[in-house]
N, C-alpha and C. Protein backbone atom coordinates (compact mmCIF):
# COMPACT_ATOMS: atom_id res chain seq x y z
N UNK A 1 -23.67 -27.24 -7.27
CA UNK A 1 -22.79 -27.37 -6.13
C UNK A 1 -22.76 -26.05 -5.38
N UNK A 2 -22.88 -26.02 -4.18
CA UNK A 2 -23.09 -25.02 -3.14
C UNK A 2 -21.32 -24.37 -2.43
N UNK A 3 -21.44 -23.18 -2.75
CA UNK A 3 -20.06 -22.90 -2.10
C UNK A 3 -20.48 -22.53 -0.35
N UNK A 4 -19.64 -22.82 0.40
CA UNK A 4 -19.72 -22.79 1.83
C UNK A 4 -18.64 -21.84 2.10
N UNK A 5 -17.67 -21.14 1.68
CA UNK A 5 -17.28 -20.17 2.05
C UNK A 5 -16.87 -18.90 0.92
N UNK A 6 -17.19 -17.74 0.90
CA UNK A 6 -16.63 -17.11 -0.16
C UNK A 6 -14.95 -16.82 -0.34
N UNK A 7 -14.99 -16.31 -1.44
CA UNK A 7 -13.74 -16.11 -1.54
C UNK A 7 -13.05 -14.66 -0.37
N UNK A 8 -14.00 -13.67 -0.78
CA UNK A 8 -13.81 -12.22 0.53
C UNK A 8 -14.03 -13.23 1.91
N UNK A 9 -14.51 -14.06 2.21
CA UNK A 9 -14.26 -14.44 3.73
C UNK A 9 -13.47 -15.18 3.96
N UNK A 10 -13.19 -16.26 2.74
CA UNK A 10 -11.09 -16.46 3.17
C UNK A 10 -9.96 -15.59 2.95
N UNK A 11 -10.20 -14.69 2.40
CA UNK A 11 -9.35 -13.54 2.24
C UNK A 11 -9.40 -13.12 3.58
N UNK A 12 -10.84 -12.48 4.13
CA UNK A 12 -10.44 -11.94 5.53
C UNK A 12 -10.10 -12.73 6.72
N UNK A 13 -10.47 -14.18 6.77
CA UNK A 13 -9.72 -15.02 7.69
C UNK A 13 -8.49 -15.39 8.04
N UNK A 14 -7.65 -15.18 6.35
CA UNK A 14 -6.15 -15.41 6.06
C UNK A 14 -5.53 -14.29 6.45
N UNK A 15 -6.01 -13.05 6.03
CA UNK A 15 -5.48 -11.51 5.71
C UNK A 15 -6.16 -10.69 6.44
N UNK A 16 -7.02 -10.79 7.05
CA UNK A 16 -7.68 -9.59 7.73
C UNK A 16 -8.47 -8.75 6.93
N UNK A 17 -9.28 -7.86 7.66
CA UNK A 17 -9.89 -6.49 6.51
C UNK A 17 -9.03 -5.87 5.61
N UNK A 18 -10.08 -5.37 4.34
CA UNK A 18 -9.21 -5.05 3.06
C UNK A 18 -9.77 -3.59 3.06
N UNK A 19 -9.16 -2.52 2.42
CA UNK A 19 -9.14 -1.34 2.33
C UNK A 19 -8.66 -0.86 1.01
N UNK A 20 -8.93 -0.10 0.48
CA UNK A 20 -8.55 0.35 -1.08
C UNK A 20 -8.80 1.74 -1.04
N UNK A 21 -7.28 1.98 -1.37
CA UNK A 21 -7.59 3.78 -2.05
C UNK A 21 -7.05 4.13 -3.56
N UNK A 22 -7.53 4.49 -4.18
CA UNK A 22 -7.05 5.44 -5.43
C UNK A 22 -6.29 6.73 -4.83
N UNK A 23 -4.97 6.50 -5.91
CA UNK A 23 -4.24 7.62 -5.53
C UNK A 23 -4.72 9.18 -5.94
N UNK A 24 -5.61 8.92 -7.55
CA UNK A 24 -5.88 10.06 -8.39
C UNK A 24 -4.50 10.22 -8.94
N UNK A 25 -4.44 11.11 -9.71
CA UNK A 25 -3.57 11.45 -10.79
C UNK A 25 -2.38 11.67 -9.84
N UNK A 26 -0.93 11.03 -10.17
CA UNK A 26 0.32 11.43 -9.42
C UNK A 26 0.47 13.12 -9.69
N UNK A 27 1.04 13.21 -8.36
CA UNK A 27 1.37 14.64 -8.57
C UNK A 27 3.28 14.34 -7.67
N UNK A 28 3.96 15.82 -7.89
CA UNK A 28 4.77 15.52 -6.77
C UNK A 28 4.62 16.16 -5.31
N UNK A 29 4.52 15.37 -4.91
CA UNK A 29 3.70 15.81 -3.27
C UNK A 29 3.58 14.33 -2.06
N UNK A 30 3.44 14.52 -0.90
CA UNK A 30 3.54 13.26 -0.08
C UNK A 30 1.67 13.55 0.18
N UNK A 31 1.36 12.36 0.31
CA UNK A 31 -0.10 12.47 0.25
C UNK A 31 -1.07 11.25 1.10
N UNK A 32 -1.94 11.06 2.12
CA UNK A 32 -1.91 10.43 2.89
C UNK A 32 -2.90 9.36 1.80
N UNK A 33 -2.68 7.72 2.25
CA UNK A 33 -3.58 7.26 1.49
C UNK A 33 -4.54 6.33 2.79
N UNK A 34 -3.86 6.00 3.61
CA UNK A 34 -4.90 5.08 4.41
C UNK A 34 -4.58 5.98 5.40
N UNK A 35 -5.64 5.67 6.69
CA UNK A 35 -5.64 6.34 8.19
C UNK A 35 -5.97 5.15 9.10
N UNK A 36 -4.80 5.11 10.24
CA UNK A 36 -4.90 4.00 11.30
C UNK A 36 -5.38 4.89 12.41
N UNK A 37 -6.27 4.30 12.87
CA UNK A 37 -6.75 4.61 13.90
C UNK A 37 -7.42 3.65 15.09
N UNK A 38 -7.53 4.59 16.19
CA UNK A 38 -7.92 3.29 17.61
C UNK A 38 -7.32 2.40 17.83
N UNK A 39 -5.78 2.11 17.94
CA UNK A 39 -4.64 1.73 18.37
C UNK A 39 -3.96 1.01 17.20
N UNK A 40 -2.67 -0.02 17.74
CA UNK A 40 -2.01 -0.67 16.30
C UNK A 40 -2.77 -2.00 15.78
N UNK A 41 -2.40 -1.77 14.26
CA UNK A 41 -2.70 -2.71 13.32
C UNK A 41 -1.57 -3.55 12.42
N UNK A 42 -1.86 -4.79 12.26
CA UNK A 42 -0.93 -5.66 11.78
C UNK A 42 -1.29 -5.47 10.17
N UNK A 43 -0.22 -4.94 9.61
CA UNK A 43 -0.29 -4.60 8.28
C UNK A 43 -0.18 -6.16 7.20
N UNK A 44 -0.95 -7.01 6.96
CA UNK A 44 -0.41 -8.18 6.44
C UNK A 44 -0.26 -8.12 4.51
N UNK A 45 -0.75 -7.41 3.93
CA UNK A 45 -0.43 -7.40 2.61
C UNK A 45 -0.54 -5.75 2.33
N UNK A 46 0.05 -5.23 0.99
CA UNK A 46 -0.29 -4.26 0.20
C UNK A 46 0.03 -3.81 -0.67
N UNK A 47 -0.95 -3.89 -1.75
CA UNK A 47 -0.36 -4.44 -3.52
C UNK A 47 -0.94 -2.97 -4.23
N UNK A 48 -0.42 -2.48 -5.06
CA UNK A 48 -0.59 -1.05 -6.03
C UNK A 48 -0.95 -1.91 -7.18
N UNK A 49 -2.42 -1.02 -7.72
CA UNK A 49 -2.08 -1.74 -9.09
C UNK A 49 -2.29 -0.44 -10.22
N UNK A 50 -1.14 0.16 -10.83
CA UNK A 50 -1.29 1.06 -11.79
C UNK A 50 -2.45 1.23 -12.87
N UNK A 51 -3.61 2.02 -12.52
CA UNK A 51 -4.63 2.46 -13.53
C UNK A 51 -4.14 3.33 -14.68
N UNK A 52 -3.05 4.23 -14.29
CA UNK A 52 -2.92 4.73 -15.60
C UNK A 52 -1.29 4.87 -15.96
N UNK A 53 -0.97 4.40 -16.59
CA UNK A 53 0.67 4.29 -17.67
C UNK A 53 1.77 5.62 -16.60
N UNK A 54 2.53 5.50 -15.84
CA UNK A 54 3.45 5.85 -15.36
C UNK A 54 5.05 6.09 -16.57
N UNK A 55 4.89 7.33 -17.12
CA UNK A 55 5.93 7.13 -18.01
C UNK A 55 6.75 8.10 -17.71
N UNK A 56 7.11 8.87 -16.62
CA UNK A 56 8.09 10.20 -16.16
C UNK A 56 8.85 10.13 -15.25
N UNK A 57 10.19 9.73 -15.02
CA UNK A 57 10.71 9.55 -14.15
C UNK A 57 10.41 10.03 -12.62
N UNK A 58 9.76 9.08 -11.40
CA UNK A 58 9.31 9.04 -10.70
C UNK A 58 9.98 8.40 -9.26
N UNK A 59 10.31 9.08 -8.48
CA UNK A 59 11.50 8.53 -7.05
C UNK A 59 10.10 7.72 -6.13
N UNK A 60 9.40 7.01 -5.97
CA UNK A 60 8.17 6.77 -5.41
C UNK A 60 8.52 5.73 -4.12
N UNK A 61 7.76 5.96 -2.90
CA UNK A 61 8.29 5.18 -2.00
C UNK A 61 6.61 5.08 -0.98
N UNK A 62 6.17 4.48 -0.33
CA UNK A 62 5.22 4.43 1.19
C UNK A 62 6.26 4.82 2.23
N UNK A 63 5.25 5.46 3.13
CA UNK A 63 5.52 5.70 4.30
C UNK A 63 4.73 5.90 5.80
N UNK A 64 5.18 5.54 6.96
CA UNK A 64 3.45 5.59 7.90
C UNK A 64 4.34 7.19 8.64
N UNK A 65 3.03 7.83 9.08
CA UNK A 65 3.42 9.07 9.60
C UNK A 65 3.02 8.95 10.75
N UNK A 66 3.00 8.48 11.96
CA UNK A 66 2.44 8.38 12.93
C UNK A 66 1.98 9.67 13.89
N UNK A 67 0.67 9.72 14.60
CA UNK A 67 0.18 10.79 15.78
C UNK A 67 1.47 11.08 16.10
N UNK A 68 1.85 9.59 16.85
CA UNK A 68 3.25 10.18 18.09
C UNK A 68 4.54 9.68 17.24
N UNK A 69 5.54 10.26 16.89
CA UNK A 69 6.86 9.62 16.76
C UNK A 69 7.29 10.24 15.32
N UNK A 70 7.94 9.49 15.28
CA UNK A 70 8.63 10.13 13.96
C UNK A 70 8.01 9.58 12.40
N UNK A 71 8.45 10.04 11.51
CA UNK A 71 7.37 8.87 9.93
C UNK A 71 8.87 8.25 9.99
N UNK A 72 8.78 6.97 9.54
CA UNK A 72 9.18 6.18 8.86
C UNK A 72 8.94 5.22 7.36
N UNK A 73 9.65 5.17 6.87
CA UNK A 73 9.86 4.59 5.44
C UNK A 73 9.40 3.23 5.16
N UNK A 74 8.32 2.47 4.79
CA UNK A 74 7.74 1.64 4.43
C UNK A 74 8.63 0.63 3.38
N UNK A 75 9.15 1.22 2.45
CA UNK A 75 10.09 0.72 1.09
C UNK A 75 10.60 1.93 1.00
N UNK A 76 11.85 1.73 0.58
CA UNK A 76 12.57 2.44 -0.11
C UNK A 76 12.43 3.06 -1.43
N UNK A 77 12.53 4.44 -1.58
CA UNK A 77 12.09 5.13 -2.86
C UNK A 77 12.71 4.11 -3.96
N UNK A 78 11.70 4.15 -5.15
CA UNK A 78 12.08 3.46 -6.59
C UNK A 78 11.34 4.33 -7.20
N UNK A 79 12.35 4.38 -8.49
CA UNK A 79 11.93 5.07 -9.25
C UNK A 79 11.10 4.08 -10.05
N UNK A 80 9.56 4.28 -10.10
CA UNK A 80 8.47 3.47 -10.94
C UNK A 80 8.40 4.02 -12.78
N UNK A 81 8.96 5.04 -13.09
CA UNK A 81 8.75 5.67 -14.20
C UNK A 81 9.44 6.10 -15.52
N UNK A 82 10.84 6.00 -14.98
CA UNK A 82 11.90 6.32 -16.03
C UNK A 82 11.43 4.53 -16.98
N UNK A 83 11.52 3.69 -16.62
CA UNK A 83 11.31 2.52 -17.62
C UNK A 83 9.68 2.52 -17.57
N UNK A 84 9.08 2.68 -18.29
CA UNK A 84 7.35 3.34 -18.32
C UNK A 84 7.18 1.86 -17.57
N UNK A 85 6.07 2.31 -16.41
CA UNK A 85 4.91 1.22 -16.05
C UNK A 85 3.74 1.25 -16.38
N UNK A 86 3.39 0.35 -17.21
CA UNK A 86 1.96 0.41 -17.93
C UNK A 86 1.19 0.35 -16.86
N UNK A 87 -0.42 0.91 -17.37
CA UNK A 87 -1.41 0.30 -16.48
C UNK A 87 -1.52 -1.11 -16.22
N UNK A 88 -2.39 -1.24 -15.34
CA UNK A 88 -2.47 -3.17 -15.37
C UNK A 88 -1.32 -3.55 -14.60
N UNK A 89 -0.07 -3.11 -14.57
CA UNK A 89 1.25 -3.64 -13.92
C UNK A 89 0.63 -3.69 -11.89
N UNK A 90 1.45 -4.09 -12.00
CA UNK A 90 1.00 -4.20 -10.00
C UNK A 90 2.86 -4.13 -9.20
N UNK A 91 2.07 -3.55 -8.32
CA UNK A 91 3.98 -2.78 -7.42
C UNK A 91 3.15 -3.66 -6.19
N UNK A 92 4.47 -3.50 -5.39
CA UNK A 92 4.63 -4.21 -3.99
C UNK A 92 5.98 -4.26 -3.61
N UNK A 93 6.11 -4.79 -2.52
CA UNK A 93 7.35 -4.52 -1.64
C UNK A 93 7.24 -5.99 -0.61
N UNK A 94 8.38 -6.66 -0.22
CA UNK A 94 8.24 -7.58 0.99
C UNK A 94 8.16 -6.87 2.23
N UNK A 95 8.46 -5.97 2.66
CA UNK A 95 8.10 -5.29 3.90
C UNK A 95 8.95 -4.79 4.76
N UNK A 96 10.45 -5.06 4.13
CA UNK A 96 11.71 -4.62 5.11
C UNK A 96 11.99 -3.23 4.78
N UNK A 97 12.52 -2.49 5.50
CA UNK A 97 12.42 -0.78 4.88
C UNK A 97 13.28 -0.35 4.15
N UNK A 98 14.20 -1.66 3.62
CA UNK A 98 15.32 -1.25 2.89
C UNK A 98 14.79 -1.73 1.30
N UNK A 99 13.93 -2.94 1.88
CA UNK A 99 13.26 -3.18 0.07
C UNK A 99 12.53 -2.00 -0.97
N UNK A 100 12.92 -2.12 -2.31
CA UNK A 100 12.48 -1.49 -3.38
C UNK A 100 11.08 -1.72 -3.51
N UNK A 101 10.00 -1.02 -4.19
CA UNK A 101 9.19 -1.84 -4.67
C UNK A 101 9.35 -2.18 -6.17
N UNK A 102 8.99 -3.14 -6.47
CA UNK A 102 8.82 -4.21 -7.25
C UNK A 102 7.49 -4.05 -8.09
N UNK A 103 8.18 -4.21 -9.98
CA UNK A 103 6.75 -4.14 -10.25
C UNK A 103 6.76 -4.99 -11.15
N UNK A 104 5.52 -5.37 -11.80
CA UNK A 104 4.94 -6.63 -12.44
C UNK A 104 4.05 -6.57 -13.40
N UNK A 105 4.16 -7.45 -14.31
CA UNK A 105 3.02 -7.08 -15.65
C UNK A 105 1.64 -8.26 -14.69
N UNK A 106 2.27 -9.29 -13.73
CA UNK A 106 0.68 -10.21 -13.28
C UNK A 106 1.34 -10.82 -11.83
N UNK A 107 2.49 -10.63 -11.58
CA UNK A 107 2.84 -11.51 -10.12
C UNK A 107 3.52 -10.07 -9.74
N UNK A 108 3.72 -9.65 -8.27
CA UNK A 108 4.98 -8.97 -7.36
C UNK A 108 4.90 -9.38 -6.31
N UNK A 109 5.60 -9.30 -5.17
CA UNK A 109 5.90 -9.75 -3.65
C UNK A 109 5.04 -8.95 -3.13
N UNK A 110 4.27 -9.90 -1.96
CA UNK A 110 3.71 -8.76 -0.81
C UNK A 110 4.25 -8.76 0.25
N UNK A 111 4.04 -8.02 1.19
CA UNK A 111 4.66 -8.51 2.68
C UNK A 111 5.17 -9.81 3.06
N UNK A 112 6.15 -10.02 3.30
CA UNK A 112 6.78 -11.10 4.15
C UNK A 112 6.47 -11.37 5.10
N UNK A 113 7.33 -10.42 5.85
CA UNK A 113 6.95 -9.65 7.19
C UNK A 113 5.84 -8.86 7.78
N UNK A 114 4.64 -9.37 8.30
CA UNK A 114 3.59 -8.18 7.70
C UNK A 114 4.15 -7.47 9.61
N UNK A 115 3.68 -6.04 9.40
CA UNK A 115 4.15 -4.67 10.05
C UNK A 115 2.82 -4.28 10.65
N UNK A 116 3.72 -3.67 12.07
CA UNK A 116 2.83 -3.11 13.00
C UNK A 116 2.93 -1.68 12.94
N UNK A 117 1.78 -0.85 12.76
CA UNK A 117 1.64 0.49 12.78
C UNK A 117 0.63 0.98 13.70
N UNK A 118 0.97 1.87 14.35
CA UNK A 118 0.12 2.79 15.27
C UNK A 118 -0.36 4.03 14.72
N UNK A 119 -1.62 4.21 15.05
CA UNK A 119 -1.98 5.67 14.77
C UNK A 119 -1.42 6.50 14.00
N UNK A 120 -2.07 7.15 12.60
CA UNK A 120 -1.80 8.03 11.69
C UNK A 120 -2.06 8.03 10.54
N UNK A 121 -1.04 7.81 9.61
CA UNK A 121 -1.46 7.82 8.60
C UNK A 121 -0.27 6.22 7.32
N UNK A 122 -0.95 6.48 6.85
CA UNK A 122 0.11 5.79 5.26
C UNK A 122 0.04 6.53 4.19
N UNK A 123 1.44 7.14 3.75
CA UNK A 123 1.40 7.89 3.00
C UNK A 123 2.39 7.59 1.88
N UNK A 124 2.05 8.16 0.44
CA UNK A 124 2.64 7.51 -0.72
C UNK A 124 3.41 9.31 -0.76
N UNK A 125 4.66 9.03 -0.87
CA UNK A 125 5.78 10.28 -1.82
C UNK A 125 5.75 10.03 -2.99
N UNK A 126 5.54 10.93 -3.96
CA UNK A 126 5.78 10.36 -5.45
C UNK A 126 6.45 12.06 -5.74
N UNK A 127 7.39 11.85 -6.49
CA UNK A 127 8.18 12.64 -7.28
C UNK A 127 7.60 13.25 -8.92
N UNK A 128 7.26 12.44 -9.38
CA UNK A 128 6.31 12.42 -10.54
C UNK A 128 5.61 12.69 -10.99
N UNK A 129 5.10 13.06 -11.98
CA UNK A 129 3.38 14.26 -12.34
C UNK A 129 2.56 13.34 -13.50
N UNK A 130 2.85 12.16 -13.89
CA UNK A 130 1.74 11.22 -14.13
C UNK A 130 1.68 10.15 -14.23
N UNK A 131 0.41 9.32 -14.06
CA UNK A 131 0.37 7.82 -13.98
C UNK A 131 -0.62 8.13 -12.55
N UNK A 132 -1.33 7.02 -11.91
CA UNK A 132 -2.61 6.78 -11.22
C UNK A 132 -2.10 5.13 -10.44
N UNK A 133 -2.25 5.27 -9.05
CA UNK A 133 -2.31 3.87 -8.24
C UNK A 133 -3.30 3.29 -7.47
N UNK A 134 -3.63 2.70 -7.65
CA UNK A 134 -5.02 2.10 -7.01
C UNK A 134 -4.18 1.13 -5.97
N UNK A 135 -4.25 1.49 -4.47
CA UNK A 135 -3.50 0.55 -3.49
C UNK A 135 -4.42 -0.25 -2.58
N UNK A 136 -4.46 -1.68 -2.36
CA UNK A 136 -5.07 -2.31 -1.95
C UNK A 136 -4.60 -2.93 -0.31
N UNK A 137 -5.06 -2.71 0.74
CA UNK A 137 -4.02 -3.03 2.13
C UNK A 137 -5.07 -4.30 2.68
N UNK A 138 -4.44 -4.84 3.78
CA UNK A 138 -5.35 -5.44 4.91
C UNK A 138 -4.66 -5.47 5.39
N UNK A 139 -5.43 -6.04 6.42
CA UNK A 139 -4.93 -5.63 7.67
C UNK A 139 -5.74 -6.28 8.90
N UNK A 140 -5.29 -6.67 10.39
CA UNK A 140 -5.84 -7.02 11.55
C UNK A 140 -5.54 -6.16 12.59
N UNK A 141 -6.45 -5.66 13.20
CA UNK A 141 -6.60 -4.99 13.97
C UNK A 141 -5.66 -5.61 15.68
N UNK A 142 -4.81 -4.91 16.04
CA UNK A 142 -4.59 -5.71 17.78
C UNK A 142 -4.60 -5.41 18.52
N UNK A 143 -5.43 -4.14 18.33
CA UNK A 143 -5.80 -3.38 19.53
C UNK A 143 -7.00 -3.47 19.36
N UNK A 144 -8.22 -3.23 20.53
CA UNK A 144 -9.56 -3.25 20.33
C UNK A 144 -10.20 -1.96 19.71
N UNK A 145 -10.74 -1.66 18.55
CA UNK A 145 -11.44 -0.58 17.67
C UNK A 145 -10.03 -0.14 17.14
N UNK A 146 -8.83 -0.69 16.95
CA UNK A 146 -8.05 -0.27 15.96
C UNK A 146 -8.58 -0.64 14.58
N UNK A 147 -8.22 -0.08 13.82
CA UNK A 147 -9.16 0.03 12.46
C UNK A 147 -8.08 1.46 11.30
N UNK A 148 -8.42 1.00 9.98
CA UNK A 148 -7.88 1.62 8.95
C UNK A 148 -8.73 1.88 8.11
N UNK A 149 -8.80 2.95 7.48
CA UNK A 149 -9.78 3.13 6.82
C UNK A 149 -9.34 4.00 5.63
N UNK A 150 -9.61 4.30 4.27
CA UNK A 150 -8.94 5.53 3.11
C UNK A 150 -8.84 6.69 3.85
N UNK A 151 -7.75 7.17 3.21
CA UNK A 151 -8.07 8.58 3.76
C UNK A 151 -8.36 9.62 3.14
């Protein structure tokens, strides 16, 4: 039996382009993980999935830093670490700036609401000095050559 569409091309029909960054080892520091560029993009999902055991109390939150304007807060800081998050667990957030993120040994929430960002950056705050996030975004472009890419 012949498949006629893959699975990555209903993903990007549903969700738009996908993008993935590794955080590398948490440190405490704000640190950029994706870069928007060539106008705004419709943020429709973006799921963390912990590579390495988060066990140190950790205030952790997203945030977009934009060219022009002020940064704003993506989720609200949670602490991911005082109750250890194993690897394998997966974080996410519904998308309102007051939501926590949320974490999971195999299901968490993604965007609800998926979010419009202009030019700059997405950046993860972490408070914390170990544990590793591998963050996965997509995204649609709605401006022409708007585009996201790791940073």
């Amino acid at each position: 039996m012949s498949t006629i569409i893959q699975g990555s091309q209903l993903r990007t029909v549903l969700l738009g382009s996908r993008v993935e960054k590794a955080t590398g080892a948490l440190a405490a520091e704000t640190k950029a993980l994706f870069t928007v560029s060539g106008g705004k993009v419709l943020i429709t999902s973006i799921v963390g999935e912990v590579t390495t055991a988060i066990t140190a109390a950790n205030s952790y939150k997203l945030q977009h830093n934009p060219t022009v304007g002020a940064t704003k807060d993506l989720c609200a800081a949670t602490d991911i670490g005082t109750t250890d998050t194993p690897a394998g667990n997966l974080l996410g957030f519904q998308g309102l700036t007051g939501d926590s993120i949320l974490t999971g040994p195999g299901a968490v929430p993604t965007i609800k609401q998926p979010i419009v960002l202009t030019p700059g950056s997405v950046e993860h705050v972490s408070a914390g000095t170990d544990g590793a996030i591998t963050w996965v975004l997509t995204y649609i472009p709605l401006d022409d050559n708007a585009a996201v890419v790791a940073a």
